[in-house]
PDB file of N, CA and C in Angstrom:
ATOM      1  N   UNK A   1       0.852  -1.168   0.000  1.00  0.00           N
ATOM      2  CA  UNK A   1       0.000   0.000   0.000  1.00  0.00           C
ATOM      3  C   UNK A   1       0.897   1.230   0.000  1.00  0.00           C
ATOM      4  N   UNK A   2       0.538   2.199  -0.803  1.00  0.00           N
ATOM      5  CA  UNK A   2       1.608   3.359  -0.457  1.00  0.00           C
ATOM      6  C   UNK A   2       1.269   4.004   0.452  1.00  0.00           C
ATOM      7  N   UNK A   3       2.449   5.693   0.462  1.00  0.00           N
ATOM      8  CA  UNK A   3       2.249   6.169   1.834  1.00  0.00           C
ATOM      9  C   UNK A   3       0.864   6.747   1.548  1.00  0.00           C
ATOM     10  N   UNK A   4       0.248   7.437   3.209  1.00  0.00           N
ATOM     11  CA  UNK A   4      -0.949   8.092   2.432  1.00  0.00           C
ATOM     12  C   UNK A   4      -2.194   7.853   2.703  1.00  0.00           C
ATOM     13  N   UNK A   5      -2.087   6.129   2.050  1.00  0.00           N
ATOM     14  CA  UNK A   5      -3.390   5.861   2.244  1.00  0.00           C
ATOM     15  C   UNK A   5      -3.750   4.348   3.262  1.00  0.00           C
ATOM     16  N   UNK A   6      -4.985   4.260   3.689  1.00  0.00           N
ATOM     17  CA  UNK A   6      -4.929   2.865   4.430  1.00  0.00           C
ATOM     18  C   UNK A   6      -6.016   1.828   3.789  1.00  0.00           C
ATOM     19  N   UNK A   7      -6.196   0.691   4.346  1.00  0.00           N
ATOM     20  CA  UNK A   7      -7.466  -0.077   3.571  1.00  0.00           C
ATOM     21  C   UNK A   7      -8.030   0.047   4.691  1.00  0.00           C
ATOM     22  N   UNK A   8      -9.338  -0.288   4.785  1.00  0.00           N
ATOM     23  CA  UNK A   8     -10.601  -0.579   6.096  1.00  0.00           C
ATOM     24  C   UNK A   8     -11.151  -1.747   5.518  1.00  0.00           C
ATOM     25  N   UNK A   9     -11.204  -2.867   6.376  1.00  0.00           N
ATOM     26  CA  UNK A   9     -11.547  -3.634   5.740  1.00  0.00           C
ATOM     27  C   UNK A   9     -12.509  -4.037   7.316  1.00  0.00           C
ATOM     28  N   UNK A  10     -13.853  -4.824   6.634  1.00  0.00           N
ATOM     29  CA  UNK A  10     -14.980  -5.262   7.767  1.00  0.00           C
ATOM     30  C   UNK A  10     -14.968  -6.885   7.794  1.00  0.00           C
ATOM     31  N   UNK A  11     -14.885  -7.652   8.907  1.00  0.00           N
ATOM     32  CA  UNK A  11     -14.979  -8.686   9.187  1.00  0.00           C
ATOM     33  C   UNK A  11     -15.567  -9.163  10.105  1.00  0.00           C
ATOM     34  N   UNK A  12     -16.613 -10.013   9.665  1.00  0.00           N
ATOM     35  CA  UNK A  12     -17.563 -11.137  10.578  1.00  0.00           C
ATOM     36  C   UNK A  12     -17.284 -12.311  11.394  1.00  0.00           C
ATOM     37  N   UNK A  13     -15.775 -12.335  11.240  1.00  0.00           N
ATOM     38  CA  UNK A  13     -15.269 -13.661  11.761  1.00  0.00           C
ATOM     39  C   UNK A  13     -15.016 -14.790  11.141  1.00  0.00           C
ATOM     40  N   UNK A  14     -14.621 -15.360  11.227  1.00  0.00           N
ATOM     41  CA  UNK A  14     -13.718 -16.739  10.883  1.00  0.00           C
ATOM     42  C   UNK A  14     -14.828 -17.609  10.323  1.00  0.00           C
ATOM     43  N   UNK A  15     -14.534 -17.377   8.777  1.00  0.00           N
ATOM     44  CA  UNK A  15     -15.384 -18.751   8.318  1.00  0.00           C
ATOM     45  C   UNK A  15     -16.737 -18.522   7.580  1.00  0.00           C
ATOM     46  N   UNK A  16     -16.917 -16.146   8.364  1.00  0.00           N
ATOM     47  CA  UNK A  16     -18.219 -15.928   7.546  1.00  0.00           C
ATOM     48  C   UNK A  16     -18.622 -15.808   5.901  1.00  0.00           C
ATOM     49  N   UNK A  17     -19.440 -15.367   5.345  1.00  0.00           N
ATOM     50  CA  UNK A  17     -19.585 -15.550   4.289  1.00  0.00           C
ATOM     51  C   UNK A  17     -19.878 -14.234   3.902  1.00  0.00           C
ATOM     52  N   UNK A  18     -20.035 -13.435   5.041  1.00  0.00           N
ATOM     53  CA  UNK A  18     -19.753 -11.888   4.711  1.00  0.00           C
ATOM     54  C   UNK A  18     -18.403 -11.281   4.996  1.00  0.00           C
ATOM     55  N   UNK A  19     -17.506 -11.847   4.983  1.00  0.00           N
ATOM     56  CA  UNK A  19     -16.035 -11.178   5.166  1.00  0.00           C
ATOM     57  C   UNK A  19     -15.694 -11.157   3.852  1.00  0.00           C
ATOM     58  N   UNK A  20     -15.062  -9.818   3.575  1.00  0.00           N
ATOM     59  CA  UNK A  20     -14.754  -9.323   2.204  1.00  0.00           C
ATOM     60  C   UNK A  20     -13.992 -10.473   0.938  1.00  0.00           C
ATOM     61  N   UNK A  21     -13.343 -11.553   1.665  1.00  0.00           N
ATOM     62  CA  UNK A  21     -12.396 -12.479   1.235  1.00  0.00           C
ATOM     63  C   UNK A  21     -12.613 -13.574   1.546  1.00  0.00           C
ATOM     64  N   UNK A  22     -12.847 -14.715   0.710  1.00  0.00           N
ATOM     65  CA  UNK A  22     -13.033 -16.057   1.277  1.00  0.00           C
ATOM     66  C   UNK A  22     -12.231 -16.860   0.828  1.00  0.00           C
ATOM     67  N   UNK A  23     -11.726 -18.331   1.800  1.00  0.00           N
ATOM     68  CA  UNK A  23     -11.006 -19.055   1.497  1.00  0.00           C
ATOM     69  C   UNK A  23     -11.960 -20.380   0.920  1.00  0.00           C
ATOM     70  N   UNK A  24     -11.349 -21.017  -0.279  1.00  0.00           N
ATOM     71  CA  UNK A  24     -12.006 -22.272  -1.012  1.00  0.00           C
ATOM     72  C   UNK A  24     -11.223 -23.199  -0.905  1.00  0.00           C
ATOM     73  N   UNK A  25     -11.585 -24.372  -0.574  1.00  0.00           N
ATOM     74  CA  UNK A  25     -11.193 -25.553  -0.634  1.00  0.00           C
ATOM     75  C   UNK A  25     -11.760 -26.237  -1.221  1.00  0.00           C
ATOM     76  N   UNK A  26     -11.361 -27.719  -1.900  1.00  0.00           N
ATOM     77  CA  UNK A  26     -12.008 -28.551  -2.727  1.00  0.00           C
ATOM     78  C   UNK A  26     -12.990 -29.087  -1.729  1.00  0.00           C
ATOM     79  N   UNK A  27     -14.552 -29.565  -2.501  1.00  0.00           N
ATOM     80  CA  UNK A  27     -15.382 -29.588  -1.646  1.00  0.00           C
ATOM     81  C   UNK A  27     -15.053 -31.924  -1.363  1.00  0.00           C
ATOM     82  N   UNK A  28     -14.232 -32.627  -1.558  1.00  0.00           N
ATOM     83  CA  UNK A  28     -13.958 -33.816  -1.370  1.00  0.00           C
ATOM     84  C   UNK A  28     -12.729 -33.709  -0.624  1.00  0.00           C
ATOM     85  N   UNK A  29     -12.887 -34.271   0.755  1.00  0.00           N
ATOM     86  CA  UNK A  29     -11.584 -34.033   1.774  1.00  0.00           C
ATOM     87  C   UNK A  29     -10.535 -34.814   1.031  1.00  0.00           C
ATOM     88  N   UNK A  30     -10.630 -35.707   0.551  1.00  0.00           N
ATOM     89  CA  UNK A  30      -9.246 -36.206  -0.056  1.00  0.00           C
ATOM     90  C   UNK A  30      -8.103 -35.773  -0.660  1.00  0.00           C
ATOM     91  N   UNK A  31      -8.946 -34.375  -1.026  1.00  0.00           N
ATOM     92  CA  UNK A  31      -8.094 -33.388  -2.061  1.00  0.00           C
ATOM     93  C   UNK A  31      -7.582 -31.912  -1.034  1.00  0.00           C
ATOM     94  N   UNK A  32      -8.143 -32.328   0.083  1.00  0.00           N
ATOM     95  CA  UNK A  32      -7.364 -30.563   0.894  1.00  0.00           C
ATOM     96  C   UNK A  32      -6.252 -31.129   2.018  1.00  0.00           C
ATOM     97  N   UNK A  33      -5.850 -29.841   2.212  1.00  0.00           N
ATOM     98  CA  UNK A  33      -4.690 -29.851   2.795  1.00  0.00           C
ATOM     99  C   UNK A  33      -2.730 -30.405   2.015  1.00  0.00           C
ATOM    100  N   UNK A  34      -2.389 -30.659   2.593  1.00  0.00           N
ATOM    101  CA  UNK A  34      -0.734 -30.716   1.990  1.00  0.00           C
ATOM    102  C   UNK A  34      -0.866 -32.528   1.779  1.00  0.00           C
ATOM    103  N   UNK A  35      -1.034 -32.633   0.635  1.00  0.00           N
ATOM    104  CA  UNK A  35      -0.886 -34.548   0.152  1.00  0.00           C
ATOM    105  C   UNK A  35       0.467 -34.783  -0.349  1.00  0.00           C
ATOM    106  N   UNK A  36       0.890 -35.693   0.033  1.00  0.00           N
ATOM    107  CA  UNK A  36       2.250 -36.105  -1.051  1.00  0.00           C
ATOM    108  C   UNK A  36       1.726 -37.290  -2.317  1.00  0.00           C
ATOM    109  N   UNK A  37       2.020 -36.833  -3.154  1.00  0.00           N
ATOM    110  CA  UNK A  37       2.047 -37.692  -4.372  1.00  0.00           C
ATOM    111  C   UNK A  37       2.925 -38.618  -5.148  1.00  0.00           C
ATOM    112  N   UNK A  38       3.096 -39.298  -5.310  1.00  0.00           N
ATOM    113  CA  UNK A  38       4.408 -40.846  -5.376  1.00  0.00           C
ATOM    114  C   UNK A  38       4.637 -40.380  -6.657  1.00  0.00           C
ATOM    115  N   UNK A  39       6.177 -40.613  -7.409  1.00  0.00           N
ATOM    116  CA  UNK A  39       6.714 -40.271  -8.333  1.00  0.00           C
ATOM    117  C   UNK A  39       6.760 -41.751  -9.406  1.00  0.00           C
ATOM    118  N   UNK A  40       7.271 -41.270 -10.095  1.00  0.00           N
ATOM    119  CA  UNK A  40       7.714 -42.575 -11.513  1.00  0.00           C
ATOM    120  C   UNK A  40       7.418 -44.042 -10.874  1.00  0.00           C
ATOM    121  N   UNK A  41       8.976 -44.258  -9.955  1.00  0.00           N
ATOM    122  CA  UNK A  41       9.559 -45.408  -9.670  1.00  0.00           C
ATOM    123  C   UNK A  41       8.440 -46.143  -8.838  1.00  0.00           C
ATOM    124  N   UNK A  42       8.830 -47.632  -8.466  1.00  0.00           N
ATOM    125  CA  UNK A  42       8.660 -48.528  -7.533  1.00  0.00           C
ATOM    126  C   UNK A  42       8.267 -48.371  -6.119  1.00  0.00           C
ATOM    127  N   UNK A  43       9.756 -47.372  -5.843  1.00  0.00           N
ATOM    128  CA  UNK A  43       9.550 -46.853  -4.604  1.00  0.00           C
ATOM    129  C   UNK A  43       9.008 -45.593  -4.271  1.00  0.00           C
ATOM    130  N   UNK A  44       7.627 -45.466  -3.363  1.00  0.00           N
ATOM    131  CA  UNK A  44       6.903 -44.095  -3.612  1.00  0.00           C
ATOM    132  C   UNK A  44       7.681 -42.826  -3.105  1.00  0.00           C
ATOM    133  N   UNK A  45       8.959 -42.999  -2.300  1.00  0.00           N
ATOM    134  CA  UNK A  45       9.308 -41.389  -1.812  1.00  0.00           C
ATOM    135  C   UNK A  45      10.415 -41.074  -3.408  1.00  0.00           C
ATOM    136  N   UNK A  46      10.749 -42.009  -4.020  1.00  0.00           N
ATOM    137  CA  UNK A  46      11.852 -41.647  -5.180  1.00  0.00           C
ATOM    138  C   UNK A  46      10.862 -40.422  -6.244  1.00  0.00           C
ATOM    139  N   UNK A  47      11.164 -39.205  -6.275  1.00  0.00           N
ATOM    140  CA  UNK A  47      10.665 -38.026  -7.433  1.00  0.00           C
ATOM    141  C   UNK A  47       9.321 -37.896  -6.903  1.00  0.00           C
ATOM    142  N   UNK A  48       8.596 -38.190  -5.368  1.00  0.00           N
ATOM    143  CA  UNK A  48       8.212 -37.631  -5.141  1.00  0.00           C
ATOM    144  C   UNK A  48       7.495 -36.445  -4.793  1.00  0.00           C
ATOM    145  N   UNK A  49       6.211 -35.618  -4.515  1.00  0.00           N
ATOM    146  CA  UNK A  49       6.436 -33.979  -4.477  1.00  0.00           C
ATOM    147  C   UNK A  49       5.117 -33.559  -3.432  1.00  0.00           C
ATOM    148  N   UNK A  50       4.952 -32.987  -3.121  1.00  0.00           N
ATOM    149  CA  UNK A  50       3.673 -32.625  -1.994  1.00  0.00           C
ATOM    150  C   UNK A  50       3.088 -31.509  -2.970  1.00  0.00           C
ATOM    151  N   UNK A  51       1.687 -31.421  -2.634  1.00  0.00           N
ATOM    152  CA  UNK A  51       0.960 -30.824  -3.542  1.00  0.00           C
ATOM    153  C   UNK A  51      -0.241 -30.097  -2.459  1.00  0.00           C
ATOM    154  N   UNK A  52      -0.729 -29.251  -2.538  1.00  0.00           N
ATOM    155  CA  UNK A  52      -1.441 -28.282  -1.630  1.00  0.00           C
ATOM    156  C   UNK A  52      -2.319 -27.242  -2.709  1.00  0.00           C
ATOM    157  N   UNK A  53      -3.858 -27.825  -2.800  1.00  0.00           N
ATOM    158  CA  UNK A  53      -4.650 -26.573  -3.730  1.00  0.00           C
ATOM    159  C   UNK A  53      -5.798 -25.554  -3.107  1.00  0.00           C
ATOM    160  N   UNK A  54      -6.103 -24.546  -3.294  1.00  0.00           N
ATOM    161  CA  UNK A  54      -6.612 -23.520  -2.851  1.00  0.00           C
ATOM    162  C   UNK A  54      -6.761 -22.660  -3.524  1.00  0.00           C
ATOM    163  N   UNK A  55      -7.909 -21.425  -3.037  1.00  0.00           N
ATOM    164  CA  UNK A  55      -8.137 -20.679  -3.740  1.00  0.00           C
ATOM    165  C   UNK A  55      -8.746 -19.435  -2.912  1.00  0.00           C
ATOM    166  N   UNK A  56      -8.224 -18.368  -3.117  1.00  0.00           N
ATOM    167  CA  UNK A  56      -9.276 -17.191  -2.310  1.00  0.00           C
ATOM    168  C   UNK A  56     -10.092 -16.262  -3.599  1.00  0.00           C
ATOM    169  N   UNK A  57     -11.093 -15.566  -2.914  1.00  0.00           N
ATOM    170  CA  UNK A  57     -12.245 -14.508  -3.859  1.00  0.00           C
ATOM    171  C   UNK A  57     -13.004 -13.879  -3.312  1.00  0.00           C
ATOM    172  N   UNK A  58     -12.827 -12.846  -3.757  1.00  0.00           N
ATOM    173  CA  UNK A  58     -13.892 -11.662  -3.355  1.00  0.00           C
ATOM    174  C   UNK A  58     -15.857 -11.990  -3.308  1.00  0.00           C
ATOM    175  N   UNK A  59     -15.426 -11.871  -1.733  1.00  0.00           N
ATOM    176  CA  UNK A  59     -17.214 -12.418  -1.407  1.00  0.00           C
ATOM    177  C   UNK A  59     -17.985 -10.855  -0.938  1.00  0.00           C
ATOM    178  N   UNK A  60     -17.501 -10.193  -0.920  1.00  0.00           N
ATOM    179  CA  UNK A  60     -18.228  -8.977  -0.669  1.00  0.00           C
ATOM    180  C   UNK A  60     -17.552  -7.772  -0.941  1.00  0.00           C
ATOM    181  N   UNK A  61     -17.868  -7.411  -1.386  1.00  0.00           N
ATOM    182  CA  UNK A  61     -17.133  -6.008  -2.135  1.00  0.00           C
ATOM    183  C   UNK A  61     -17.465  -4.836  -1.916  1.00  0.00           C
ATOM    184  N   UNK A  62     -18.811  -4.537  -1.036  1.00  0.00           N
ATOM    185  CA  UNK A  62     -18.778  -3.663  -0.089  1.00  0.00           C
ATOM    186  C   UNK A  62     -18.297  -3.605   1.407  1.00  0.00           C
ATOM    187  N   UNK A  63     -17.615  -4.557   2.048  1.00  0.00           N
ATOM    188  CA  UNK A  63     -17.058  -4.734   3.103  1.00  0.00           C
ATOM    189  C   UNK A  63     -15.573  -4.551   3.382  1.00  0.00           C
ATOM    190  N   UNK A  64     -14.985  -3.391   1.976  1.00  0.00           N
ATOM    191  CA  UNK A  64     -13.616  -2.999   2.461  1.00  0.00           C
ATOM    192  C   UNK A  64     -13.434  -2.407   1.182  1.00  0.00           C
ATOM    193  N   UNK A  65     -12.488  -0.766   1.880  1.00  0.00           N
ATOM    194  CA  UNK A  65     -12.277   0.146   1.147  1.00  0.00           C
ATOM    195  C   UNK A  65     -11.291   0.949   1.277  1.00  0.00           C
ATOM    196  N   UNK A  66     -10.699   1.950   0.119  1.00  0.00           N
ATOM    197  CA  UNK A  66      -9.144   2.351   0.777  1.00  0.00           C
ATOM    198  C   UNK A  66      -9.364   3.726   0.782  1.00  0.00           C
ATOM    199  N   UNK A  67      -8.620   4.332   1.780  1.00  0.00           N
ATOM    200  CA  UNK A  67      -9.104   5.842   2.500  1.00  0.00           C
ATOM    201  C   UNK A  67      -7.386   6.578   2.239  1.00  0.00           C
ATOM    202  N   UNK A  68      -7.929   7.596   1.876  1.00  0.00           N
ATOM    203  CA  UNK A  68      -6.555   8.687   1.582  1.00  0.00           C
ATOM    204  C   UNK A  68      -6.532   9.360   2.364  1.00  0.00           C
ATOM    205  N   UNK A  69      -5.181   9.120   3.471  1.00  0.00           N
ATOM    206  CA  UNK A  69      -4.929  10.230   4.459  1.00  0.00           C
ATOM    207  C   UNK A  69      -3.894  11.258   4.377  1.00  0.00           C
ATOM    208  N   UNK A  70      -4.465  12.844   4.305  1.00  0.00           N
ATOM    209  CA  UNK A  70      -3.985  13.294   4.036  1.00  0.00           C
ATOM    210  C   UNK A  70      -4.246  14.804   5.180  1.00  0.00           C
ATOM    211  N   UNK A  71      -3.151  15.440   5.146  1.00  0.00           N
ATOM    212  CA  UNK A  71      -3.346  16.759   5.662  1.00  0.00           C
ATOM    213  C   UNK A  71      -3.647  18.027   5.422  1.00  0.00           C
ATOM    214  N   UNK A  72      -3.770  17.781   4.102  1.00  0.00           N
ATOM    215  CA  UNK A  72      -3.943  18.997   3.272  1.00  0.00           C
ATOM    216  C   UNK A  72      -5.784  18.982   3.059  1.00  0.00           C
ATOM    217  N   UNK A  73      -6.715  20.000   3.128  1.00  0.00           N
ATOM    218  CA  UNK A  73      -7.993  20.131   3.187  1.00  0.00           C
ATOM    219  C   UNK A  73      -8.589  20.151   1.198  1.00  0.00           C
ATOM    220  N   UNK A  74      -8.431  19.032   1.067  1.00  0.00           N
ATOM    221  CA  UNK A  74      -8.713  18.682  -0.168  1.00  0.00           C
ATOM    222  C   UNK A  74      -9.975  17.337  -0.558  1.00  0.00           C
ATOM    223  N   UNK A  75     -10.854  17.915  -1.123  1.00  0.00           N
ATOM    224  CA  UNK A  75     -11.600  17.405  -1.062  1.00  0.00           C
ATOM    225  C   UNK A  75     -11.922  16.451  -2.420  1.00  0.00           C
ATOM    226  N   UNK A  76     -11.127  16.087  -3.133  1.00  0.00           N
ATOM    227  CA  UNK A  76     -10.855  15.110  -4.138  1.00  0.00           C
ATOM    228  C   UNK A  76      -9.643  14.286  -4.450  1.00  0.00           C
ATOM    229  N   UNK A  77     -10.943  12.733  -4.151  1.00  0.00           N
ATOM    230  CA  UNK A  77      -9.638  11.539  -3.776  1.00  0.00           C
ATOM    231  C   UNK A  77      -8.913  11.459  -4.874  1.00  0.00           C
ATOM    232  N   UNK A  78      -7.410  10.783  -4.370  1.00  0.00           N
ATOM    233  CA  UNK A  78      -6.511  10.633  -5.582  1.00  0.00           C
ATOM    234  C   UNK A  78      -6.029   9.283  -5.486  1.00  0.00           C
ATOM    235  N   UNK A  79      -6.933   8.074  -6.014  1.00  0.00           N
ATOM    236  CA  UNK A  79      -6.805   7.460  -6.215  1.00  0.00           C
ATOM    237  C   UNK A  79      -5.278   6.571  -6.215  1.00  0.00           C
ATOM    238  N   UNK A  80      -4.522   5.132  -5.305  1.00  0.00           N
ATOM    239  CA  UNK A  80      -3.491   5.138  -5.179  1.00  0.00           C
ATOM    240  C   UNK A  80      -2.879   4.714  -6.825  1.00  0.00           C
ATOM    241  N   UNK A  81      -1.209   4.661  -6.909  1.00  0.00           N
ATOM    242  CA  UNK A  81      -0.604   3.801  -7.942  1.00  0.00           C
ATOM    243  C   UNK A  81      -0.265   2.896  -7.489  1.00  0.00           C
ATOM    244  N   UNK A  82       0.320   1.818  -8.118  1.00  0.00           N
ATOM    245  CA  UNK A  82       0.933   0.762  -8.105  1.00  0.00           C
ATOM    246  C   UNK A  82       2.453   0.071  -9.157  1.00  0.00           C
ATOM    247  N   UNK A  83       3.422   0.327  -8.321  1.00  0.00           N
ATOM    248  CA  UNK A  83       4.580   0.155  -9.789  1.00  0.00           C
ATOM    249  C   UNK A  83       4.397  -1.181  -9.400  1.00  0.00           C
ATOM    250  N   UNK A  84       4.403  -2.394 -10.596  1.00  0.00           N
ATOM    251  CA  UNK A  84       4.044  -3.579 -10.516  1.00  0.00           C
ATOM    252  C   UNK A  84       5.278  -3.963 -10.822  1.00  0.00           C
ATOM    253  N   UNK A  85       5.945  -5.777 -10.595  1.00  0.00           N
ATOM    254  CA  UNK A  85       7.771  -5.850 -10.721  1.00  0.00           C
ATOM    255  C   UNK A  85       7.298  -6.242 -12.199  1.00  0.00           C
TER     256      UNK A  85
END
């Protein structure tokens, strides 16, 4: 975030479905959390790899917003930048 400005963001708690951001998991437990998956060979730890899927998304989009703080008595926001790498 640059200088300036802050986010406000509103939250219902752990797990609600009104918090601005939600976490997804596959809906078959077999598939969440950190699994290891067996490689080529015979033996399952040889080329082995652990695998972990997920997903987050915007569940409410009125429940968080970014505020420009400033000292100067100006009454038109200026929207932040972002230099991206």
């Amino acid at each position: 975030m640059p200088a300036g400005y802050i986010a406000v963001v509103a939250s219902e708690g752990p797990d609600s479905r009104a918090n601005p951001v939600g976490f997804r998991e596959h809906p078959n437990l077999a598939y969440r959390g950190l699994r290891i998956l067996p490689g080529n060979g015979s033996y399952p730890l040889v080329s082995s790899f652990y695998s972990r899927t997920f997903g987050v998304g915007v569940r409410h989009r009125g429940a968080a917003c970014v505020v420009q703080v400033t000292s100067a008595a100006v009454t038109d926001y200026t929207p932040p930048t972002f230099d991206l790498p």
